[in-house]
Protein backbone atom coordinates (compact mmCIF):
# COMPACT_ATOMS: atom_id res chain seq x y z
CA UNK A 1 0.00 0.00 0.00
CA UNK A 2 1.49 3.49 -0.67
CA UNK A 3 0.47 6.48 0.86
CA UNK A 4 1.21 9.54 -1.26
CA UNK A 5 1.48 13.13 -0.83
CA UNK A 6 2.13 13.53 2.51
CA UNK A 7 4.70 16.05 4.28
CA UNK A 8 7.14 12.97 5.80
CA UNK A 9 8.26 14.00 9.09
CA UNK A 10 11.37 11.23 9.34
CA UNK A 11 14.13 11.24 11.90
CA UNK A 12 16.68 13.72 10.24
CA UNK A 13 14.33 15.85 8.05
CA UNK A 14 11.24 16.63 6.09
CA UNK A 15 10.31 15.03 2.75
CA UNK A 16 8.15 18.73 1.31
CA UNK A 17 5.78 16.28 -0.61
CA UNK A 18 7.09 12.31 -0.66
CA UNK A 19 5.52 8.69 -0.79
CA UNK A 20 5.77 5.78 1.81
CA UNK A 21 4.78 2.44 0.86
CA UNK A 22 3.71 -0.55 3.77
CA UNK A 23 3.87 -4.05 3.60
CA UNK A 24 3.01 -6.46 6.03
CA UNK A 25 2.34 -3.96 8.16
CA UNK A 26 6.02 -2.37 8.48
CA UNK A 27 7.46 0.83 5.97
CA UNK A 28 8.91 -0.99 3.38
CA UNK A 29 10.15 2.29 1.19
CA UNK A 30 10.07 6.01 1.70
CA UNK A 31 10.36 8.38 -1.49
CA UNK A 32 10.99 11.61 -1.67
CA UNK A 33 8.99 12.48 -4.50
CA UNK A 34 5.18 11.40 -5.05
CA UNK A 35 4.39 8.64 -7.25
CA UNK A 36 1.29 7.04 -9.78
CA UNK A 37 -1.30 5.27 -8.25
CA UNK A 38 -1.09 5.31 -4.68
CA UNK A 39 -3.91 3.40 -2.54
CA UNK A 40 -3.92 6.83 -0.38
CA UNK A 41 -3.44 10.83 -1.31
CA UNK A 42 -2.55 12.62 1.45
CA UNK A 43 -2.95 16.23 -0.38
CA UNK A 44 0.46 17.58 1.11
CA UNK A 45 -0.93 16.80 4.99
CA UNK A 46 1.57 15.71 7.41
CA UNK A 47 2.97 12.40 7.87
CA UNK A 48 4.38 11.86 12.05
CA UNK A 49 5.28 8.80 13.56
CA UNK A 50 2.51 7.32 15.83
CA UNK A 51 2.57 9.23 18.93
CA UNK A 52 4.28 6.67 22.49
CA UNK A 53 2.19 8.05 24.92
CA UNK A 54 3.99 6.53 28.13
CA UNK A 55 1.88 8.33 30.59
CA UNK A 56 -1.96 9.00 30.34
CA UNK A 57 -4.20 8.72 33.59
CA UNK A 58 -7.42 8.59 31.86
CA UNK A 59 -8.26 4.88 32.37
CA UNK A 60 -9.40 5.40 36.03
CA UNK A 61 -11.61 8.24 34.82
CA UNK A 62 -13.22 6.40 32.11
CA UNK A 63 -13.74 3.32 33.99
CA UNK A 64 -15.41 5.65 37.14
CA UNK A 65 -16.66 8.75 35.22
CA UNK A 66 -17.94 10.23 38.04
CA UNK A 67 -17.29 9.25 42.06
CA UNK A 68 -18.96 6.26 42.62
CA UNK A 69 -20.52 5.50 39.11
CA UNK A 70 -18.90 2.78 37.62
CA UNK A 71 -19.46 1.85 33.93
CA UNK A 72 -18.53 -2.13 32.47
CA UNK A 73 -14.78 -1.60 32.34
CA UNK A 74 -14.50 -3.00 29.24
CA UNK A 75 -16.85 -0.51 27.85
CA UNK A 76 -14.75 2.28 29.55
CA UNK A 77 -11.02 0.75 28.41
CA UNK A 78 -12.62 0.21 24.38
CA UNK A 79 -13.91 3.96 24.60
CA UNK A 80 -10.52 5.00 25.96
CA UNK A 81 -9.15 2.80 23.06
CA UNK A 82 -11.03 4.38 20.71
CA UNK A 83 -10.29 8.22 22.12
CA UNK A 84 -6.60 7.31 21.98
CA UNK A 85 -6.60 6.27 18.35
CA UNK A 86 -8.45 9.51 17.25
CA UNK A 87 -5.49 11.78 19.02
CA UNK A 88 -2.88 9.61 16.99
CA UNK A 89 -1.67 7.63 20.09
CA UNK A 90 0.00 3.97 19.04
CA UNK A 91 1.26 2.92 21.66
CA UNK A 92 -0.23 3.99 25.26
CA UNK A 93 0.94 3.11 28.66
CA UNK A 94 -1.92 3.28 30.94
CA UNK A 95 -0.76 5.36 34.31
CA UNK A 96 -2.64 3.16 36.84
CA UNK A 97 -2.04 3.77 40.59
CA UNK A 98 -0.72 2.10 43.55
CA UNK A 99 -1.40 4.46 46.45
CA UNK A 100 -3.11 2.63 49.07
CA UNK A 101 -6.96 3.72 50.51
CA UNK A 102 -5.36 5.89 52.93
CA UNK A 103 -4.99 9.17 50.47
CA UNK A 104 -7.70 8.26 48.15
CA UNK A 105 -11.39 7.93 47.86
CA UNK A 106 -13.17 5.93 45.98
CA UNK A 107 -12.18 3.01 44.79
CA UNK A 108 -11.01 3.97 41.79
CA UNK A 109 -7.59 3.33 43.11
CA UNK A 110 -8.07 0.45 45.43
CA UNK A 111 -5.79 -2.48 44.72
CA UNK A 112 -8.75 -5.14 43.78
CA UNK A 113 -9.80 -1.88 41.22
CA UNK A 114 -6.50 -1.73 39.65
CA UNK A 115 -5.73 -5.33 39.68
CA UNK A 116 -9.14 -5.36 37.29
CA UNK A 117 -8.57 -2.64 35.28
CA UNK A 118 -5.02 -4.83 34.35
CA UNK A 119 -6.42 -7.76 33.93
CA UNK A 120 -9.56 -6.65 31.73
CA UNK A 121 -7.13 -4.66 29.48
CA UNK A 122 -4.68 -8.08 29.37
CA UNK A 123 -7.70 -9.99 28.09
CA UNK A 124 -8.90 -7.24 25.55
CA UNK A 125 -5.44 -6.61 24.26
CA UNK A 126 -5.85 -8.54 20.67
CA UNK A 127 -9.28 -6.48 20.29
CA UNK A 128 -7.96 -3.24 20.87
CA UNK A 129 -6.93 -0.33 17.69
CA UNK A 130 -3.87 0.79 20.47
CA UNK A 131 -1.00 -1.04 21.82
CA UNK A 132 -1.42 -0.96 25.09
CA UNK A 133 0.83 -1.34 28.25
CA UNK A 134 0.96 -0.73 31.67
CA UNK A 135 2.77 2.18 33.49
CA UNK A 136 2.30 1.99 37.23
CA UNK A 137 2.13 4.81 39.91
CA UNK A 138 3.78 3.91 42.91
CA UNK A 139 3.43 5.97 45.75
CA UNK A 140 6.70 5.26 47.80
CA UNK A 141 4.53 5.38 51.17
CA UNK A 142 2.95 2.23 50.15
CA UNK A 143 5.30 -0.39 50.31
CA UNK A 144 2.44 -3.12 50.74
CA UNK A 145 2.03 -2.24 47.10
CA UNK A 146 5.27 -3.95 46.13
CA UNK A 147 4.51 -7.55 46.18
CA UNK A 148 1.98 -6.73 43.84
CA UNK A 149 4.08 -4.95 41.33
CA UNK A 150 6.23 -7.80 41.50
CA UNK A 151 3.61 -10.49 40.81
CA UNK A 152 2.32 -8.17 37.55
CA UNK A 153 6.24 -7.85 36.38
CA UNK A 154 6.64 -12.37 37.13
CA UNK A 155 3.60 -12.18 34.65
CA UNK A 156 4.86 -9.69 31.99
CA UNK A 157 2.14 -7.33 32.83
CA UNK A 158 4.34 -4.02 34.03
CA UNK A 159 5.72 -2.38 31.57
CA UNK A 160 6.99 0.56 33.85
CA UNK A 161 7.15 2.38 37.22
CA UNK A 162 6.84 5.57 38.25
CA UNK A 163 8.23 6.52 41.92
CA UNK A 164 6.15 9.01 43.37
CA UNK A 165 5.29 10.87 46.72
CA UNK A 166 2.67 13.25 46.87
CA UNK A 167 3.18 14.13 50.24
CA UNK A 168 2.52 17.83 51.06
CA UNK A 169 5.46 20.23 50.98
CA UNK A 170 7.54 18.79 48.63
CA UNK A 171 7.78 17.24 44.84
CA UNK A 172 4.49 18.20 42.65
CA UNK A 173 2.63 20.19 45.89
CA UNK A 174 5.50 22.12 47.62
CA UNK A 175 3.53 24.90 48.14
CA UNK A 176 1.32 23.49 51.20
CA UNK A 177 -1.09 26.74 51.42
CA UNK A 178 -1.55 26.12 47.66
CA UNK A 179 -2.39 22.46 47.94
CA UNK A 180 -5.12 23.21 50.94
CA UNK A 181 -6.71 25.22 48.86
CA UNK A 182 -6.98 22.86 46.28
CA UNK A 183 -8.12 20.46 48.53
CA UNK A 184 -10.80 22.44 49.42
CA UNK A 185 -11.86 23.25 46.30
CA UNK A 186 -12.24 20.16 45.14
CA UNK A 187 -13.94 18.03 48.41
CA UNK A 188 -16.06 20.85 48.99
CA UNK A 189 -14.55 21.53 52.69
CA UNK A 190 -13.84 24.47 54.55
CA UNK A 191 -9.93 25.19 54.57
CA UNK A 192 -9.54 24.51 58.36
CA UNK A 193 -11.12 21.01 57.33
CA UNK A 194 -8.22 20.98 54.54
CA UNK A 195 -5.74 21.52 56.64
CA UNK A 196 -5.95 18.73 59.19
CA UNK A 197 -6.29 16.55 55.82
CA UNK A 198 -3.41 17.56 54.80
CA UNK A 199 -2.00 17.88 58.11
CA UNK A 200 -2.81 13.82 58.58
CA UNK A 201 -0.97 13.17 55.05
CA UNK A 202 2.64 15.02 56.45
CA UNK A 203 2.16 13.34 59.43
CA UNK A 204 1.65 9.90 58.29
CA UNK A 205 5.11 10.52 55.84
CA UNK A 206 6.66 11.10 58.66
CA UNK A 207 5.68 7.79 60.39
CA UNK A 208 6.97 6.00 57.39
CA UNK A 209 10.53 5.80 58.47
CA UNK A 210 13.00 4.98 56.13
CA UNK A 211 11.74 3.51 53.06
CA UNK A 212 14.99 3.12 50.71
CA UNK A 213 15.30 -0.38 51.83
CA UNK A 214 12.23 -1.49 49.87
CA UNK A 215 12.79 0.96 47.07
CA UNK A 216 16.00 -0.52 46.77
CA UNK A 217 14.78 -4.37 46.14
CA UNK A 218 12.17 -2.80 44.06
CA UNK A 219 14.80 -1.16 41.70
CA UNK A 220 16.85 -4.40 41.43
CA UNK A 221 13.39 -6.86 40.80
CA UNK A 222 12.64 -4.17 38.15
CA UNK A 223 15.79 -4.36 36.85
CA UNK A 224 15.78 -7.85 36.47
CA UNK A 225 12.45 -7.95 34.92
CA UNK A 226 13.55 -5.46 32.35
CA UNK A 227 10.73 -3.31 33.38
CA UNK A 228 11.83 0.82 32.97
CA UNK A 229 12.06 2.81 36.11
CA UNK A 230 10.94 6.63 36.46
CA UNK A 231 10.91 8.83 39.05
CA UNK A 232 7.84 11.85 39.60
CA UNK A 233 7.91 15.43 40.28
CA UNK A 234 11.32 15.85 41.04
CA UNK A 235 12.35 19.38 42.46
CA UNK A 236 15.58 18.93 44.07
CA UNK A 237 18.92 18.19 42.88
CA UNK A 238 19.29 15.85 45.61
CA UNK A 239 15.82 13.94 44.88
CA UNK A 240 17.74 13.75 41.34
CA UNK A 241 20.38 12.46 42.09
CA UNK A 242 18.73 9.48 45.20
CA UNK A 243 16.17 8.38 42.24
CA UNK A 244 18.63 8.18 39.58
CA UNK A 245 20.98 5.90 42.30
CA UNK A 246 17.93 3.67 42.90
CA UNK A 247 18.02 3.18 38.85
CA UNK A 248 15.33 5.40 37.74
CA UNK A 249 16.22 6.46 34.22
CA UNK A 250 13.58 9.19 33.24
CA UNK A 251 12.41 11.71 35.24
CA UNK A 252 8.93 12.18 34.94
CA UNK A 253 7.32 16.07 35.39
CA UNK A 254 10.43 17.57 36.83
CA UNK A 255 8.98 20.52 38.96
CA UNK A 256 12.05 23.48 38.88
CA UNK A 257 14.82 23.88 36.05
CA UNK A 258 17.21 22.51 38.40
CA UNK A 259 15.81 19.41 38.73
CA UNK A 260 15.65 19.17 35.07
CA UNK A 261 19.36 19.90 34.47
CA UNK A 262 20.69 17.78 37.25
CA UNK A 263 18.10 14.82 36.06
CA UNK A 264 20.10 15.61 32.48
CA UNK A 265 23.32 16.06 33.58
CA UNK A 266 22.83 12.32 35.04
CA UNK A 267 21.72 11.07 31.90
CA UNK A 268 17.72 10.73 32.78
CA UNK A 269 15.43 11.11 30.20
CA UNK A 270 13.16 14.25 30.60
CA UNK A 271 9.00 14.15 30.30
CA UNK A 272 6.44 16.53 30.71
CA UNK A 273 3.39 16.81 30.03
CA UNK A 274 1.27 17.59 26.56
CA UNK A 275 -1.32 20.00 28.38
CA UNK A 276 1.90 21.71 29.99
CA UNK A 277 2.98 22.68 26.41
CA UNK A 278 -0.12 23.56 24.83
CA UNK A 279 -0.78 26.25 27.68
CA UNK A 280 2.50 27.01 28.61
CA UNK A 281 2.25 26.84 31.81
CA UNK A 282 1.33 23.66 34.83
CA UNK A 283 -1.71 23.49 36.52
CA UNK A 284 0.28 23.44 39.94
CA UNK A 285 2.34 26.71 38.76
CA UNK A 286 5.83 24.26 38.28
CA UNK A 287 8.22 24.36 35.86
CA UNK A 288 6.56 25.25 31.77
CA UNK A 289 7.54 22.71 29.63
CA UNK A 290 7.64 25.59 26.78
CA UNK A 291 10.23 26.98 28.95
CA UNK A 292 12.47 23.09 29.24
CA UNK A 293 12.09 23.10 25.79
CA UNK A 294 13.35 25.69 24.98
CA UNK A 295 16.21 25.63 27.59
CA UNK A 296 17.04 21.92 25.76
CA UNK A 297 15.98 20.05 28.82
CA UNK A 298 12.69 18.60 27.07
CA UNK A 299 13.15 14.58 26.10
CA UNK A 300 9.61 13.50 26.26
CA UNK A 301 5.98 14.50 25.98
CA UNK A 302 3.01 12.89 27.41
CA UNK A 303 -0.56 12.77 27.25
CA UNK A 304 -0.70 12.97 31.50
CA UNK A 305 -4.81 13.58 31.51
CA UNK A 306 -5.81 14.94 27.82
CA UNK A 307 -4.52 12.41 24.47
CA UNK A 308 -6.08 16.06 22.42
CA UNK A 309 -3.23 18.05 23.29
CA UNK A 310 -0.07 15.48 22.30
CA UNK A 311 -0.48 17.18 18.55
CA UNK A 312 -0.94 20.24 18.89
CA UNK A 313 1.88 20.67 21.69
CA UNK A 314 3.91 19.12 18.94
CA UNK A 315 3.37 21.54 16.31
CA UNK A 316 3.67 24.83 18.99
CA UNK A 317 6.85 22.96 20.05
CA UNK A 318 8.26 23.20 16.77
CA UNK A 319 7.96 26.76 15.84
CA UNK A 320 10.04 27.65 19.61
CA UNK A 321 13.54 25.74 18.64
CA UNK A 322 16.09 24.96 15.82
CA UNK A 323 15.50 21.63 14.66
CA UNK A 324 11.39 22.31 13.62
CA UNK A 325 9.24 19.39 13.65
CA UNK A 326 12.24 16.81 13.41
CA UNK A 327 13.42 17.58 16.99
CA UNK A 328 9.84 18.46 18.34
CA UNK A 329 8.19 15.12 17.00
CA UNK A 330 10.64 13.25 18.31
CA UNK A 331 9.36 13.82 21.91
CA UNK A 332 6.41 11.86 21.21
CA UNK A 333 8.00 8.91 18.52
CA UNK A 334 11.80 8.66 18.73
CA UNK A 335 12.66 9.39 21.91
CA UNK A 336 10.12 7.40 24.58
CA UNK A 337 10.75 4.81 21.68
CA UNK A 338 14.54 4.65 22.87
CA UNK A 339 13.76 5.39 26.34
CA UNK A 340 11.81 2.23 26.81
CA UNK A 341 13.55 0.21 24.73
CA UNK A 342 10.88 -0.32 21.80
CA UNK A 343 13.21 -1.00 19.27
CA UNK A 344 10.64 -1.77 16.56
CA UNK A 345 8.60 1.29 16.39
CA UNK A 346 9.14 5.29 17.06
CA UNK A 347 10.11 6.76 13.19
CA UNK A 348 9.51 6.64 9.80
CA UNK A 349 12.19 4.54 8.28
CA UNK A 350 12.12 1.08 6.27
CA UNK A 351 12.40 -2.03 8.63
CA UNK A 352 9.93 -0.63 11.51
CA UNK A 353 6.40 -0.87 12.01
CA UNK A 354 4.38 1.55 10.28
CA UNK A 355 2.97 3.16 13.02
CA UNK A 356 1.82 6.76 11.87
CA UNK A 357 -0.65 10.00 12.16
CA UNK A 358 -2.03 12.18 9.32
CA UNK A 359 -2.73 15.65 10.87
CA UNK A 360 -3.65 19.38 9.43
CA UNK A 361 -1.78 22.07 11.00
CA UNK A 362 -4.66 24.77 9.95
CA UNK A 363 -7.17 26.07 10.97
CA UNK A 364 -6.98 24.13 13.73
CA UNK A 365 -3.88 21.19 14.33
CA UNK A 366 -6.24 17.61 14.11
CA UNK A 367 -5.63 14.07 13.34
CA UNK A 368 -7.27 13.12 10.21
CA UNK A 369 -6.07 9.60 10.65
CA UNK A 370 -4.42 6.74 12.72
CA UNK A 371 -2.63 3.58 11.28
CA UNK A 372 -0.99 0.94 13.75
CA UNK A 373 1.10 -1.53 12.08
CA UNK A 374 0.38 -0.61 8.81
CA UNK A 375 -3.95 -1.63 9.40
CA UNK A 376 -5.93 2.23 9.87
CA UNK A 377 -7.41 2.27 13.21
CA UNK A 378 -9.08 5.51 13.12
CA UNK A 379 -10.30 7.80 10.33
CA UNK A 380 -12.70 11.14 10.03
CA UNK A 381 -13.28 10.42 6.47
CA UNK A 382 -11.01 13.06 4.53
CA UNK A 383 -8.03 11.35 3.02
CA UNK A 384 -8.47 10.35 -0.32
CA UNK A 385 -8.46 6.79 -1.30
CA UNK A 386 -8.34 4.60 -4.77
CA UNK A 387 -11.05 1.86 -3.86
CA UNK A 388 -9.48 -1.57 -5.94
């Protein structure tokens, strides 16, 4: 099958108006000129590699639209399917956390929840348009959580870990009076009432002890499993540099420039988030991805909570830097590609799998359509095609 007339976005440059042709399911031949009856006519649209989304947190949402409404899960995980597809997401880790009741509510993140939500997607895997994987969110309070991680990764179902602690005056919520305000925003509580919540949470960090012990054996059983390790909202160069000792090799949402540099300067790979870049600015007032990007410190981009955003933070990307849409697609194809070691996928080139995205940059940036492995998953009906 060749698709024709399409602006290639490949590794090292842009093909203007070139050809690519798939067969069994992988790029077989990239030209840089258009040729005679293709099967598909792009009409000089862009051609990207399918967007690695290696953290989105919209499976819990899906699953449990609203607090205490639960839908079928495998209605919610196909409509999630079907969402990511649309936004030009290939392959999608789904951020899934391990937190323990204690600082949740709901049960949206209860272990027996999340053990289902994994197993449903396991089962549903051959039936689903995206490739999907599993990216889990441990809190580093929760050390119960462990043996479970390590029973998913003895079963091939982990695909990555995130270290997090969203304990109150540090990391992602460092700014406490901030975060109680939040809190009582969103539970509907006074701000005294707040505060002793969040009181409770610095308290019980506290009565944690020492924790590295278990991190530690969780770093070497991921390790062993092959299984990538991240670490979340780092802010400190010394948070830097204890993650990237227990083996973490991406730093995930870096909160100040600092962290950033000193997560590069270690070698960590560097990921923010999509909605970040489209607005320029994160929702907790931390560190703009616009301005890591620009600074150099940018590896990665994610979907976090909106898949719509991944393209269009793309193409804003590119106009900031030199290197145009070859070094700003790359933070969605090339690079999580290397990062977690998918060596079969992440650019346009002969020999991987033809994993790509048609978009329009005007009047509004929007995936036209989706192909995974050569086989369209999603379509809105506007690329031209010779019927045989």
């Amino acid at each position: 099958m060749w698709l024709n007339e399409f602006e290639i976005v490949l590794r090292d440059r842009v093909i203007p108006s070139g050809a690519i042709r798939i067969e069994n399911g992988r790029i077989a031949e990239i030209r840089n000129e258009p040729v005679e009856n293709a099967d598909i006519s792009g009409g000089g649209r862009l051609l990207l590699p399918g967007f690695i989304d290696m953290h989105g947190d919209m499976v819990e949402q899906e699953v449990e639209p609203r607090l205490g409404v639960h839908v079928p899960m495998k209605i919610g995980i196909a409509e999630l399917d079907k969402k990511l597809a649309s936004c030009g997401v290939t392959t999608a880790y789904a951020a899934l956390s391990f937190i323990g009741a204690s600082i949740t509510s709901g049960v949206a993140r209860s272990e027996e929840h999340t053990s289902a939500i994994i197993d449903t997607i396991a089962g549903m895997k051959d039936h689903l348009l995206v490739d999907h994987r599993i990216h889990a969110r441990f809190e580093v309070t929760f050390t119960p959580a462990i043996a479970m991680l390590q029973k998913l990764m003895d079963a091939g179902r982990l695909h990555l870990i995130s270290l997090m602690d969203h304990t109150p005056g540090q990391g992602q919520y460092r700014d406490v009076e901030l975060y109680i305000a939040r809190i009582a925003k969103e539970r509907g509580m006074s701000v005294a009432q707040a505060s002793e919540v969040v009181g409770h949470r610095i308290a019980g960090r506290e009565g944690q002890g020492d924790v590295l012990n278990a991190l530690q054996d969780l770093s070497a059983r991921a390790q062993a499993n092959g299984v990538a390790l991240a670490s979340h909202d780092d802010d400190t160069l010394e948070k830097a540099e204890l993650v990237h000792g227990l083996g973490a090799t991406l730093s995930e949402f870096p909160v100040t420039l600092e962290a950033a540099k000193e997560a590069r300067r270690l070698g960590m790979h560097t990921v923010m988030g999509a909605p970040n870049a489209l607005r320029g600015q994160s929702y907790s007032g931390n560190l703009s991805a616009r301005q890591a990007y620009e600074a150099g410190l940018l590896d990665m981009l994610a979907s976090d909570y909106h898949p719509a955003s991944i393209l269009p933070a793309v193409l804003g990307l590119s106009e900031l830097r030199d290197g145009g849409l070859v070094t700003a697609a790359a933070l969605t194809s090339t690079n999580p590609a290397t990062a977690l070691g998918l060596a079969d996928r992440g650019a346009i080139e002969p020999g991987l799998l033809a994993d790509l995205v048609v978009a329009d940059r005007r009047p509004v940036a929007r995936v036209r359509a989706t192909f995974r492995a050569g086989r369209m998953i999603y379509s809105d009906g506007t690329l031209s095609q010779r019927w045989h």
